[in-house]
N, C-alpha and C. Protein backbone atom coordinates (compact mmCIF):
# COMPACT_ATOMS: atom_id res chain seq x y z
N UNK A 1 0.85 -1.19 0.00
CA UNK A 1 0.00 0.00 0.00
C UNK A 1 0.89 1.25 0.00
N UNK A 2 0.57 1.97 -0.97
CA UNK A 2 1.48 3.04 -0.69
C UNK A 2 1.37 4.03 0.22
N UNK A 3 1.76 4.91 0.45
CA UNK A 3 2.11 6.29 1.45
C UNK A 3 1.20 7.11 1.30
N UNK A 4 0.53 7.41 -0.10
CA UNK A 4 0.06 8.43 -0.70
C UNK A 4 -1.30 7.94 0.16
N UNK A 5 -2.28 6.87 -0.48
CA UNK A 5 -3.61 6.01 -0.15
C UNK A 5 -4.15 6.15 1.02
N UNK A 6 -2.35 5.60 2.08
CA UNK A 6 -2.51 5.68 3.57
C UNK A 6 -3.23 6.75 3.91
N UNK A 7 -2.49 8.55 3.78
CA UNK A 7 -2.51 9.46 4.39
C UNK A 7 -4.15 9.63 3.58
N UNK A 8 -4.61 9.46 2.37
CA UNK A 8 -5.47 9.97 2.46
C UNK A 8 -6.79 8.91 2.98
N UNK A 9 -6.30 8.02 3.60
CA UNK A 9 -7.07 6.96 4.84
C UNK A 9 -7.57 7.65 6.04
N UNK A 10 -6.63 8.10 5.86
CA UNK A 10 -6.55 9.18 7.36
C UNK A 10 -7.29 10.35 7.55
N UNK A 11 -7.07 10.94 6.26
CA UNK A 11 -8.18 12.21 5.98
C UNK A 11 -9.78 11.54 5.89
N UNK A 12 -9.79 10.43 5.46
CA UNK A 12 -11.26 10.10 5.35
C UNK A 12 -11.78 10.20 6.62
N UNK A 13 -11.10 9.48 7.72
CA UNK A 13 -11.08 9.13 8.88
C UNK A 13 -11.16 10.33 9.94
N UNK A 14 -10.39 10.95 9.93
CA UNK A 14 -10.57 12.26 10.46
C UNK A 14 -11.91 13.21 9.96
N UNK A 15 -12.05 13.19 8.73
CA UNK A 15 -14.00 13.58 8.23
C UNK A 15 -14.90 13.19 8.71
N UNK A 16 -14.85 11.74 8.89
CA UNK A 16 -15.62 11.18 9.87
C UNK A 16 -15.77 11.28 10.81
N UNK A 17 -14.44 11.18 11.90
CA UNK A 17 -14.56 11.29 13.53
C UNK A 17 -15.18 13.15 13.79
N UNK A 18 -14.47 13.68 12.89
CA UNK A 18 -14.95 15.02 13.21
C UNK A 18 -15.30 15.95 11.97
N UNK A 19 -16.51 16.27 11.73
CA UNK A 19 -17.44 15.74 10.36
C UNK A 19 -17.31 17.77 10.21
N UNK A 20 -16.59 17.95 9.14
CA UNK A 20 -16.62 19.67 9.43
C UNK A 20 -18.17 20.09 8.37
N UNK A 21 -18.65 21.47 9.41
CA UNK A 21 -20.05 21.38 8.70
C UNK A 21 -21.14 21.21 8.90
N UNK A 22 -21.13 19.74 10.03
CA UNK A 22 -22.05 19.55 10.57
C UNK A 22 -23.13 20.04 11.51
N UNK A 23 -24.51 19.61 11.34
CA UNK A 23 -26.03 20.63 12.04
C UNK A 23 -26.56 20.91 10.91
N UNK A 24 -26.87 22.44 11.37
CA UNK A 24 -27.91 22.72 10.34
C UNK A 24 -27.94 24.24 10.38
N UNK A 25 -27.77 24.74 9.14
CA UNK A 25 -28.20 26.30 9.30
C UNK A 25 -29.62 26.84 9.13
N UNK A 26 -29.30 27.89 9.80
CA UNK A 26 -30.82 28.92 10.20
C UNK A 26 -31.75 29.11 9.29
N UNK A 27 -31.32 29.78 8.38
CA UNK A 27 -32.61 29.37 7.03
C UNK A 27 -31.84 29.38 6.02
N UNK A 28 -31.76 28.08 5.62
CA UNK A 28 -31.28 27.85 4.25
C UNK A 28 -32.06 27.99 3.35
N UNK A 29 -31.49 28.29 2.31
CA UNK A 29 -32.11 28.64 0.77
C UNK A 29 -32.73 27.71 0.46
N UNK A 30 -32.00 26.35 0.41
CA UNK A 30 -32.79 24.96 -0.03
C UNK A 30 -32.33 23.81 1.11
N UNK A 31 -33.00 22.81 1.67
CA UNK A 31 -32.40 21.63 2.13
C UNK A 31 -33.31 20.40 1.20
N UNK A 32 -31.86 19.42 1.39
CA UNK A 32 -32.41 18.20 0.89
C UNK A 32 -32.00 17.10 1.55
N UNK A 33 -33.20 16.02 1.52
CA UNK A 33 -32.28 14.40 2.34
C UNK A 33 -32.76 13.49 1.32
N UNK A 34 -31.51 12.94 1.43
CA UNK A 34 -31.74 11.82 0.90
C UNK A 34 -30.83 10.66 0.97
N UNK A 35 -30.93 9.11 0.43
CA UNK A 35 -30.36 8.32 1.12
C UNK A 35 -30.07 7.29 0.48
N UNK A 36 -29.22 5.99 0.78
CA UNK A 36 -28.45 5.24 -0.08
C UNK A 36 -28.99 3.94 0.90
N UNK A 37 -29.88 3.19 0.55
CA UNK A 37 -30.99 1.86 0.85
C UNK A 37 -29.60 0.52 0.82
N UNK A 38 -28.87 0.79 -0.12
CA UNK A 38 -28.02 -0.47 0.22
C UNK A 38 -27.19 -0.36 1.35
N UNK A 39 -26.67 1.00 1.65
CA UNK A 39 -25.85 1.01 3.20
C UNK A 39 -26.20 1.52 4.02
N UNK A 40 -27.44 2.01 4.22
CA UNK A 40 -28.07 2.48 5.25
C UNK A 40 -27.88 4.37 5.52
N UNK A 41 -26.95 4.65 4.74
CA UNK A 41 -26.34 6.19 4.82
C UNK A 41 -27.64 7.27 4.23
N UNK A 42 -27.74 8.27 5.19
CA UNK A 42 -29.15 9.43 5.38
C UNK A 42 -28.16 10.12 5.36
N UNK A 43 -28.09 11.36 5.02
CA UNK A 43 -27.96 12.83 4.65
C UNK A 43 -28.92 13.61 4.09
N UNK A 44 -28.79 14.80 5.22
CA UNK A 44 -29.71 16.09 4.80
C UNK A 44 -28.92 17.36 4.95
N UNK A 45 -28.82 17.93 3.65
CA UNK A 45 -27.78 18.90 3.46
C UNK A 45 -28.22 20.30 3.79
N UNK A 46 -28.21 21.41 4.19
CA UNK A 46 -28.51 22.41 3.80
C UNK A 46 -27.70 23.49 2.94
N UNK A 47 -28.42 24.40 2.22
CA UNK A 47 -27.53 25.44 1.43
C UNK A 47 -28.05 26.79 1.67
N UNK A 48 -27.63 27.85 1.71
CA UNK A 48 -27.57 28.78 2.01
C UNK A 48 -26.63 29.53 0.12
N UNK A 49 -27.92 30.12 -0.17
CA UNK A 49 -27.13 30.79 -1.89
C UNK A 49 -26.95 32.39 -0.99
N UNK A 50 -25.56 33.39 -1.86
CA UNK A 50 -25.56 34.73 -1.80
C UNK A 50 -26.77 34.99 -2.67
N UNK A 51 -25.98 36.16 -2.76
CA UNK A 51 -27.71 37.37 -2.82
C UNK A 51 -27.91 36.91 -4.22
N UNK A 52 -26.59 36.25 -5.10
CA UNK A 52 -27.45 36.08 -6.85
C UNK A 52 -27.73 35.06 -6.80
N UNK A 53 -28.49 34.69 -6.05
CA UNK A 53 -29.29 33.38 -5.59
C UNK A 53 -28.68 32.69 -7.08
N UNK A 54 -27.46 32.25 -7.06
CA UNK A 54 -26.28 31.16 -7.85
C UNK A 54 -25.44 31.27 -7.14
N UNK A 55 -24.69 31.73 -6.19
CA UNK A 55 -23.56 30.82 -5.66
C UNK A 55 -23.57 30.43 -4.25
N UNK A 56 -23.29 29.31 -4.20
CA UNK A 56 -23.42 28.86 -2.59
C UNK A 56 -22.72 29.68 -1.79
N UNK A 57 -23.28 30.02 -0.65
CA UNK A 57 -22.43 30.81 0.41
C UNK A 57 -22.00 29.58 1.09
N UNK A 58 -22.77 29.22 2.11
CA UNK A 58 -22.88 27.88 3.11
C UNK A 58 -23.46 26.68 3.09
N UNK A 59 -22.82 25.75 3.34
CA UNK A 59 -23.07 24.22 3.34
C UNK A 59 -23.25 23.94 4.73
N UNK A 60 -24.48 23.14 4.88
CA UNK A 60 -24.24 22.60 6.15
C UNK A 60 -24.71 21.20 5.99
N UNK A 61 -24.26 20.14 7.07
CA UNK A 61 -25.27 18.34 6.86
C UNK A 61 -25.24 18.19 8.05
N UNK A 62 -26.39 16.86 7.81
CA UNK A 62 -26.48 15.93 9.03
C UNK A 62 -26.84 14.95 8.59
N UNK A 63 -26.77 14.07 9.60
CA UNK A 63 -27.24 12.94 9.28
C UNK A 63 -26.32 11.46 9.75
N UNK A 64 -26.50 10.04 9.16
CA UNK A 64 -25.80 9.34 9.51
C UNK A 64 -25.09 8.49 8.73
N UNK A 65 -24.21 7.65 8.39
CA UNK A 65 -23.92 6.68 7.38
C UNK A 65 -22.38 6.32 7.55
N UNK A 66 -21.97 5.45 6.58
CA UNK A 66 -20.48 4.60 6.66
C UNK A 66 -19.83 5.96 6.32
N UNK A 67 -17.70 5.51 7.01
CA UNK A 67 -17.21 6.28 6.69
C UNK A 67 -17.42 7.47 5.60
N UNK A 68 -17.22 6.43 4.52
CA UNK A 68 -17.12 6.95 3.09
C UNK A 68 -18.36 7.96 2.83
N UNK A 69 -19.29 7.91 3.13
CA UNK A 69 -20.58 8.88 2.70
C UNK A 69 -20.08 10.12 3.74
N UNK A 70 -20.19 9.86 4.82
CA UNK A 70 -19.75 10.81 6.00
C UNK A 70 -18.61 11.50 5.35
N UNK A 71 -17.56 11.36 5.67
CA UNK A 71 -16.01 11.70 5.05
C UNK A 71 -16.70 12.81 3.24
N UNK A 72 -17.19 12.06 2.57
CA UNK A 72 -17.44 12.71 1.64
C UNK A 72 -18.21 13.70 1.59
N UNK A 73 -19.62 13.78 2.15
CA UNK A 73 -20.26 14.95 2.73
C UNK A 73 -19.56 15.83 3.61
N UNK A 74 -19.12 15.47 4.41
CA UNK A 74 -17.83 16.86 4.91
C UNK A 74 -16.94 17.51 3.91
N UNK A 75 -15.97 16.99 3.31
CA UNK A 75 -15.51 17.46 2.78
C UNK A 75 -15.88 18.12 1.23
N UNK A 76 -17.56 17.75 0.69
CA UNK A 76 -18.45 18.79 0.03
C UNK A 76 -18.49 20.01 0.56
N UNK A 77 -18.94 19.33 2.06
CA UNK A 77 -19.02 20.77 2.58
C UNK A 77 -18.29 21.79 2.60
N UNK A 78 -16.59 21.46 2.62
CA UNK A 78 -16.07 22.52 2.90
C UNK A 78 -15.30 22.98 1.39
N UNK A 79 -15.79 22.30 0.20
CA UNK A 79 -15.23 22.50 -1.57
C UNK A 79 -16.67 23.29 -2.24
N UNK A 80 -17.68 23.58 -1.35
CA UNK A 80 -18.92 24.06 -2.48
C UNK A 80 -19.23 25.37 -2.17
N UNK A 81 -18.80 25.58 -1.08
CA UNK A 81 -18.90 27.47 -0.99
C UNK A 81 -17.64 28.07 -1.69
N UNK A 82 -18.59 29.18 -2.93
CA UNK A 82 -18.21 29.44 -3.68
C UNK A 82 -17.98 28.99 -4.87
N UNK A 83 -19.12 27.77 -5.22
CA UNK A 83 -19.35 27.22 -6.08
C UNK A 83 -20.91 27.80 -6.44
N UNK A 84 -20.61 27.58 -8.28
CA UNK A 84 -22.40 28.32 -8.68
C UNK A 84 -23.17 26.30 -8.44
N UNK A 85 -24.08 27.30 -8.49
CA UNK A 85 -25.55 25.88 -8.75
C UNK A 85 -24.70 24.94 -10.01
N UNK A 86 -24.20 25.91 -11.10
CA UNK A 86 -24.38 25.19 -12.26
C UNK A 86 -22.94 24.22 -12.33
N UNK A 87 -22.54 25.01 -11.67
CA UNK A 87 -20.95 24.26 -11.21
C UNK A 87 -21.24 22.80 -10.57
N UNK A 88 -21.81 23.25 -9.36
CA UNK A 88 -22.25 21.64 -8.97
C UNK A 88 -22.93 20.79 -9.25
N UNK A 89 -24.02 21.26 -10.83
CA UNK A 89 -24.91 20.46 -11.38
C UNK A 89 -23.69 19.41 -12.25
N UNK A 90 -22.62 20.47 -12.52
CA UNK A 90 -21.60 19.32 -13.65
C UNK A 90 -20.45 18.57 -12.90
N UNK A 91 -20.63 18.39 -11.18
CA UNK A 91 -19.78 17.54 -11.00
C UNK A 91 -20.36 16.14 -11.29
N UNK A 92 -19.53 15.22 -11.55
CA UNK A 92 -19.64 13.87 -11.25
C UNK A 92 -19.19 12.87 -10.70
N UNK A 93 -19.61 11.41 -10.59
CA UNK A 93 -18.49 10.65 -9.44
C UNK A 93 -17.08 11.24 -9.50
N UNK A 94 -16.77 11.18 -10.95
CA UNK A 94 -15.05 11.06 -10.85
C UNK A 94 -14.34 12.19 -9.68
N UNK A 95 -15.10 13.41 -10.00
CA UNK A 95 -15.01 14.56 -8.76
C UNK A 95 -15.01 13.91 -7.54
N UNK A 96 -15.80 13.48 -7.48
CA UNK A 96 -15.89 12.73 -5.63
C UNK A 96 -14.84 12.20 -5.49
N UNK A 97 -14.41 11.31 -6.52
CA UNK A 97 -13.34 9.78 -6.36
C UNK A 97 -12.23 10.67 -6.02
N UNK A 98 -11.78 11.76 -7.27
CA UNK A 98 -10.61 12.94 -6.90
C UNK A 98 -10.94 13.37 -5.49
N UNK A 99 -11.63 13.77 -4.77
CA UNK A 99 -11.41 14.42 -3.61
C UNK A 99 -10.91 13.78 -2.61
N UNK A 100 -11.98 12.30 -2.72
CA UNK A 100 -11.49 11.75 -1.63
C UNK A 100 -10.15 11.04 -1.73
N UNK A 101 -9.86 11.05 -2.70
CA UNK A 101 -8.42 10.18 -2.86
C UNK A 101 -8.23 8.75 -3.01
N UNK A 102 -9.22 8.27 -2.52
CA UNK A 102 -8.56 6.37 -2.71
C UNK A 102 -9.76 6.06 -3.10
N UNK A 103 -9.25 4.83 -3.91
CA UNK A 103 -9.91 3.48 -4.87
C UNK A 103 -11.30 3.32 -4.24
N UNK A 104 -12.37 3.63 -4.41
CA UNK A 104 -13.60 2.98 -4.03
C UNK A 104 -14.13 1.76 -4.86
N UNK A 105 -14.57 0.93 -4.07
CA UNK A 105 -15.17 -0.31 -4.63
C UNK A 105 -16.32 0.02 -5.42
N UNK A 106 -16.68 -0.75 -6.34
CA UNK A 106 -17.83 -0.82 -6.95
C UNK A 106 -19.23 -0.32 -6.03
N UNK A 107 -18.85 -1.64 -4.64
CA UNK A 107 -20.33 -1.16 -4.06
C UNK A 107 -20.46 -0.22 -3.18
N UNK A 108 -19.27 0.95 -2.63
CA UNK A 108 -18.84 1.99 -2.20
C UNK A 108 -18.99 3.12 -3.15
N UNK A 109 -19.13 3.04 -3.92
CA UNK A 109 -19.23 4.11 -4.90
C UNK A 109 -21.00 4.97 -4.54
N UNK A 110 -21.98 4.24 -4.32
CA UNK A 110 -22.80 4.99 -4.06
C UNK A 110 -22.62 5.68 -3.07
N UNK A 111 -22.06 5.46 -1.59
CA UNK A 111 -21.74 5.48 -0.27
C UNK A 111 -20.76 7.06 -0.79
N UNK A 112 -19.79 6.86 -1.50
CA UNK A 112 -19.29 8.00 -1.72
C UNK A 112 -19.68 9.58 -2.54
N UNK A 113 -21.03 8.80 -3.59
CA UNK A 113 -21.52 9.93 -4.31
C UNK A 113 -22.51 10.64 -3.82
N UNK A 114 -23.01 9.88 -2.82
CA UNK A 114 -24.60 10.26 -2.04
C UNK A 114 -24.66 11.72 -1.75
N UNK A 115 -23.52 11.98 -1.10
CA UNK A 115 -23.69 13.54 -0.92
C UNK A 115 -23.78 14.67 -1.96
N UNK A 116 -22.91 14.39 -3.17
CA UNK A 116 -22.97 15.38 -4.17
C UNK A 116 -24.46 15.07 -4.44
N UNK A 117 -24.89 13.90 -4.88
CA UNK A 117 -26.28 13.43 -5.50
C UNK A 117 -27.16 14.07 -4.58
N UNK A 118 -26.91 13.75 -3.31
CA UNK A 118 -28.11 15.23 -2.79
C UNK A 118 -28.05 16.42 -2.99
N UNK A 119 -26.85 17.28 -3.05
CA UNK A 119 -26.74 18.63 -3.56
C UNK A 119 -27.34 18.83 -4.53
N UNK A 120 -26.84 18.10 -5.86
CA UNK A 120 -27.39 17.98 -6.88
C UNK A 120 -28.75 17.97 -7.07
N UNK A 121 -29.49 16.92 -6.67
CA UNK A 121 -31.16 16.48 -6.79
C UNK A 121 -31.41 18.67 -6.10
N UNK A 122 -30.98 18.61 -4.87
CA UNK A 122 -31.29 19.79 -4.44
C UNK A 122 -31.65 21.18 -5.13
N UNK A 123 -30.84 21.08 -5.53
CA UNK A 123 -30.23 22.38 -6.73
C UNK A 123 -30.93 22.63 -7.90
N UNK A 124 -31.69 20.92 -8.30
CA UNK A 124 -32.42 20.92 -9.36
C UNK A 124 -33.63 21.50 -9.12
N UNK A 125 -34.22 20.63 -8.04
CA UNK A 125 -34.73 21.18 -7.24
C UNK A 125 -35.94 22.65 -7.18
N UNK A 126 -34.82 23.40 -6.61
CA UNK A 126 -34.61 24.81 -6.17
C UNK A 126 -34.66 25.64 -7.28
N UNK A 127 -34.26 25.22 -8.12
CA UNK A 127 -34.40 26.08 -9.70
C UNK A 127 -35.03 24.84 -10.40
N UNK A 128 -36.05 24.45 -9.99
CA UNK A 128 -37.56 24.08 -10.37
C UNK A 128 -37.36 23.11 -11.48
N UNK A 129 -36.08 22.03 -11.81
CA UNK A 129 -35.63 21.37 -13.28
C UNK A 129 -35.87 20.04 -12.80
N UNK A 130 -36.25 19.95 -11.67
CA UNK A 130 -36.98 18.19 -11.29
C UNK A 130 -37.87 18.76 -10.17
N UNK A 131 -38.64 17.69 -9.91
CA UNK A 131 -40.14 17.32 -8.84
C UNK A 131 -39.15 17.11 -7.84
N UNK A 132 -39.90 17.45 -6.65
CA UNK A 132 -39.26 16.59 -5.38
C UNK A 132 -38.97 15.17 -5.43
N UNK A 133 -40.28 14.82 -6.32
CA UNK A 133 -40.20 12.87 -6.19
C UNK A 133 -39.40 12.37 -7.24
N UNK A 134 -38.58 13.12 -7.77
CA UNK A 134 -37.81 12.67 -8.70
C UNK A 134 -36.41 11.93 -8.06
N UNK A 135 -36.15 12.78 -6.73
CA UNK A 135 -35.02 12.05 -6.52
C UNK A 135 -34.34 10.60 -6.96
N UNK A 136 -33.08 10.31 -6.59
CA UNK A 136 -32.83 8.94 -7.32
C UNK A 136 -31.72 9.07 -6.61
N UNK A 137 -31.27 7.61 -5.91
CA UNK A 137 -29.58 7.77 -5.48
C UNK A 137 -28.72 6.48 -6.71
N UNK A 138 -29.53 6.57 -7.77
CA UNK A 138 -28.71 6.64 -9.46
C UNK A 138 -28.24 7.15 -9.94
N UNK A 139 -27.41 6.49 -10.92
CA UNK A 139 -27.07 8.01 -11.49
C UNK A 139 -27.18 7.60 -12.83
């Protein structure tokens, strides 16, 4: 195993034990939950847009789930302020996989996208381009 993998083992790990972000802000612009049925992982995000109701000011979550969803929703949290809506409509897994740094398994891969996929569904959301019941933790 190399050196590189390790340390960013560690960063996952540290997201987790101490999840930056976490609660909930006062009135967010939009919140969304939603959740990943094969590992049990819930997240409910909130966002908070500046005044051109397009760029995120504040991220906030809660919620519960395996490392990997946890770890990854934190560290959304602290890469999307100062991101537009449309910015985060065009991330995709591979973004996630880059952040977090190490190899996710096939069946980890949802566990790791869940959080953008709620931003996302959110966002759509909020600027009215899907139903609430549209959600999907597909992609």
């Amino acid at each position: 195993m190399s050196m590189g993998s390790d340390m960013y083992r560690q960063q996952i790990l540290d997201h987790y034990k101490n999840p930056r972000n976490y609660g909930e802000l006062d009135e967010p612009t939009f919140s969304h939950l939603g959740h990943n049925p094969s590992c049990g992982d819930e997240l409910e995000f909130d966002v908070t847009l500046a005044d051109d109701d397009e760029t995120i000011e504040r991220v906030a979550f809660r919620g519960d789930g395996c490392a990997i969803s946890q770890a990854s929703a934190s560290m959304l949290s602290e890469r999307l302020p100062g991101k537009t809506l449309a910015e985060v409509e065009e991330m995709d897994r591979d973004d996630v996989i880059d952040m977090l740094g190490v190899d996710i398994s096939p069946m980890r891969i949802k566990c790791a996208v869940l959080a953008e996929k709620i931003v996302q569904d959110g966002a759509e959301i909020y600027e009215g381009e899907k139903d609430l019941d549209q959600t999907t933790t597909e992609d």
